[in-house]
C-alpha atoms as a PDB file:
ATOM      1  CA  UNK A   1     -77.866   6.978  32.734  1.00  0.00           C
ATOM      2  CA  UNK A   2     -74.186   6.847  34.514  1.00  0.00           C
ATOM      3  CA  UNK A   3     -71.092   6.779  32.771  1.00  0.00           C
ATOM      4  CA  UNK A   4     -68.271   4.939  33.799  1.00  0.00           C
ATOM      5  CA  UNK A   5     -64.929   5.136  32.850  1.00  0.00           C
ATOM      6  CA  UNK A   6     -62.512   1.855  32.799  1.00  0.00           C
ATOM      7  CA  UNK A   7     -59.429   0.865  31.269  1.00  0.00           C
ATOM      8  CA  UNK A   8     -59.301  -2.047  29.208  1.00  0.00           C
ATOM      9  CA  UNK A   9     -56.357  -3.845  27.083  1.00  0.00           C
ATOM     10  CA  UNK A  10     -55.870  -1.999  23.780  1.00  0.00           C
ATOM     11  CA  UNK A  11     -56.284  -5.675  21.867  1.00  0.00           C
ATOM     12  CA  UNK A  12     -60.127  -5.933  23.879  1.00  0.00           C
ATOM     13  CA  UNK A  13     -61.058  -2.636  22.631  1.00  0.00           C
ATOM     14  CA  UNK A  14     -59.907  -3.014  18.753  1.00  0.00           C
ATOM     15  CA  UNK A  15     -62.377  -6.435  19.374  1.00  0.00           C
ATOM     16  CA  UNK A  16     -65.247  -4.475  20.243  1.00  0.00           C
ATOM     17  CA  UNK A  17     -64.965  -1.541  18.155  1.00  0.00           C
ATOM     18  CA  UNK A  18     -64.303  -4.255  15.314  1.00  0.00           C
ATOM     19  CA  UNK A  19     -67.300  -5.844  16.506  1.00  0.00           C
ATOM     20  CA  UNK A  20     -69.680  -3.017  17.180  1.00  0.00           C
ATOM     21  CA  UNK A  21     -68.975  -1.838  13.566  1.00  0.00           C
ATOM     22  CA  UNK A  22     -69.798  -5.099  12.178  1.00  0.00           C
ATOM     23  CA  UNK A  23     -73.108  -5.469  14.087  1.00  0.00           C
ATOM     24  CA  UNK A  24     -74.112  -1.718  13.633  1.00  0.00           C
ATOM     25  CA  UNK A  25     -74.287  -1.025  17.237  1.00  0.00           C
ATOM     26  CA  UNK A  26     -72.163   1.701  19.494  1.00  0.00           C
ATOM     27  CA  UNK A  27     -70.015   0.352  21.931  1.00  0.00           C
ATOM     28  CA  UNK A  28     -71.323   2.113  24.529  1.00  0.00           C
ATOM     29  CA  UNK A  29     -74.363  -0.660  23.888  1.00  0.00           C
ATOM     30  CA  UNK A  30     -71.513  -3.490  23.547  1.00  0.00           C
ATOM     31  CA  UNK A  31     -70.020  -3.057  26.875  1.00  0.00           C
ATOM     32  CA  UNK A  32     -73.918  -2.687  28.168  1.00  0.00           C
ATOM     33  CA  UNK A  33     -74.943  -5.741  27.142  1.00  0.00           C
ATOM     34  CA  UNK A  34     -71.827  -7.309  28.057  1.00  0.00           C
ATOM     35  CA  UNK A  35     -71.603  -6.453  31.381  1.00  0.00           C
ATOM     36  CA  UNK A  36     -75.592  -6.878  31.942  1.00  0.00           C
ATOM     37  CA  UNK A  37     -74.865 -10.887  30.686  1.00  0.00           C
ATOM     38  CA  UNK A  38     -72.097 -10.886  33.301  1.00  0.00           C
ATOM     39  CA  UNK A  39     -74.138  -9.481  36.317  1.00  0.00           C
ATOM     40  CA  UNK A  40     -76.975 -12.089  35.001  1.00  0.00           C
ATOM     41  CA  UNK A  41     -74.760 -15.002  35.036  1.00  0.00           C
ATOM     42  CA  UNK A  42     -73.319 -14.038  39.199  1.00  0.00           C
ATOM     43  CA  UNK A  43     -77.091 -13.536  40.069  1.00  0.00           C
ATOM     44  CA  UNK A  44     -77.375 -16.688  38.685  1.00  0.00           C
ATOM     45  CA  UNK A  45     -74.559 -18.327  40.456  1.00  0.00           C
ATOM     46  CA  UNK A  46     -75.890 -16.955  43.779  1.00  0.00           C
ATOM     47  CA  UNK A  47     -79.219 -17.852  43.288  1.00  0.00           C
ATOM     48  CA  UNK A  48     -78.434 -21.629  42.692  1.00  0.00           C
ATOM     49  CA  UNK A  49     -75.780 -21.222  45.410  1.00  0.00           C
ATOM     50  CA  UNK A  50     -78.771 -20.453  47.916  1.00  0.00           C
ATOM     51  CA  UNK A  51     -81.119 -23.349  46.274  1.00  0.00           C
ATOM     52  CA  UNK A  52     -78.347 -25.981  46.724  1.00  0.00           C
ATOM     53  CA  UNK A  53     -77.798 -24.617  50.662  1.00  0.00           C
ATOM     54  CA  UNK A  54     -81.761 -25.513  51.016  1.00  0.00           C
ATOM     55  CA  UNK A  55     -81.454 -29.166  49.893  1.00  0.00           C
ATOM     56  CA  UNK A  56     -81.271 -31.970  51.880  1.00  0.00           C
ATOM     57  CA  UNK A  57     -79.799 -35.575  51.026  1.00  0.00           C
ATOM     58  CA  UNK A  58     -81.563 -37.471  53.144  1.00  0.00           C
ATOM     59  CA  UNK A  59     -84.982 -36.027  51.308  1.00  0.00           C
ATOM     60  CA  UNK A  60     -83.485 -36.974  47.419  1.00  0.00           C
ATOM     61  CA  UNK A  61     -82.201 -40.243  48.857  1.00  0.00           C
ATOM     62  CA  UNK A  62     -85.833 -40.158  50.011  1.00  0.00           C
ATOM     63  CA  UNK A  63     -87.130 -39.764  46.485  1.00  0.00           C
ATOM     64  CA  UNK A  64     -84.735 -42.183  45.067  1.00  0.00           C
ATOM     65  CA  UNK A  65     -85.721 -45.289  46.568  1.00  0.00           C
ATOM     66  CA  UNK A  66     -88.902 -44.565  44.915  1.00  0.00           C
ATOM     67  CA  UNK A  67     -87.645 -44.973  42.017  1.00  0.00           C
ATOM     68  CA  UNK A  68     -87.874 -48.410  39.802  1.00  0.00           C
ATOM     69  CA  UNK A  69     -84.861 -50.512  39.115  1.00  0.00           C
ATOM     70  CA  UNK A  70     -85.285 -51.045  35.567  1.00  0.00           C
ATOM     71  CA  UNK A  71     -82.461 -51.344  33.071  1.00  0.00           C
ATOM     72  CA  UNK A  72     -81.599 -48.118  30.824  1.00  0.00           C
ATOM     73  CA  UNK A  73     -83.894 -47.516  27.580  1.00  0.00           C
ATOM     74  CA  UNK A  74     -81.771 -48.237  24.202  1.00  0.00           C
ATOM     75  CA  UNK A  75     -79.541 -45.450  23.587  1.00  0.00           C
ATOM     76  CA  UNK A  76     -79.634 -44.189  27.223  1.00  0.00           C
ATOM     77  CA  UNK A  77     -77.082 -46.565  29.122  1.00  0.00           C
ATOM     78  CA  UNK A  78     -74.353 -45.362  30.904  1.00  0.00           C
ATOM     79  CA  UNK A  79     -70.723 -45.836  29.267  1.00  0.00           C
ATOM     80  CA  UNK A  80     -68.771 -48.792  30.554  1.00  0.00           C
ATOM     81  CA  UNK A  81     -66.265 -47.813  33.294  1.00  0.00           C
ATOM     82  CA  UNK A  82     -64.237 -50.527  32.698  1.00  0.00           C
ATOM     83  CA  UNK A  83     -63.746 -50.387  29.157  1.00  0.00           C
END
């Protein structure tokens, strides 16, 4: 385990230590799970970054004109632009 110090605004801290006693937690596991979303979400991020470098228009255009013209089932057609 590795502690880290950090300074945070005095209003953030009341909010977790509020929190942490309302939830029955320490805030030690707060700020764990907090920061573990955060690193989950950039990962994420990245990770679609990298997909959407790999695609290639020409292949979903591709895919597209497969695609049927047929008109929108009830309840799925687009909003009218010019209204």
């Amino acid at each position: 385990m590795t502690t880290i110090q950090a300074n945070i605004p005095d209003s953030l801290a009341r909010q977790v230590r509020e929190f942490a006693q309302r939830e029955h937690v320490s805030m030690d596991m707060l700020f764990s799970i907090a920061l573990a979303s955060q690193v989950s979400g950039w990962k994420n991020r990245d990770n679609i970054k990298q997909r959407a470098q790999r695609g290639d228009w020409r292949k979903f255009d591709s895919v597209m004109e497969k695609v049927r013209d047929v008109p929108a089932m009830p309840g799925d057609e687009l909003p009218d632009a010019s209204a």
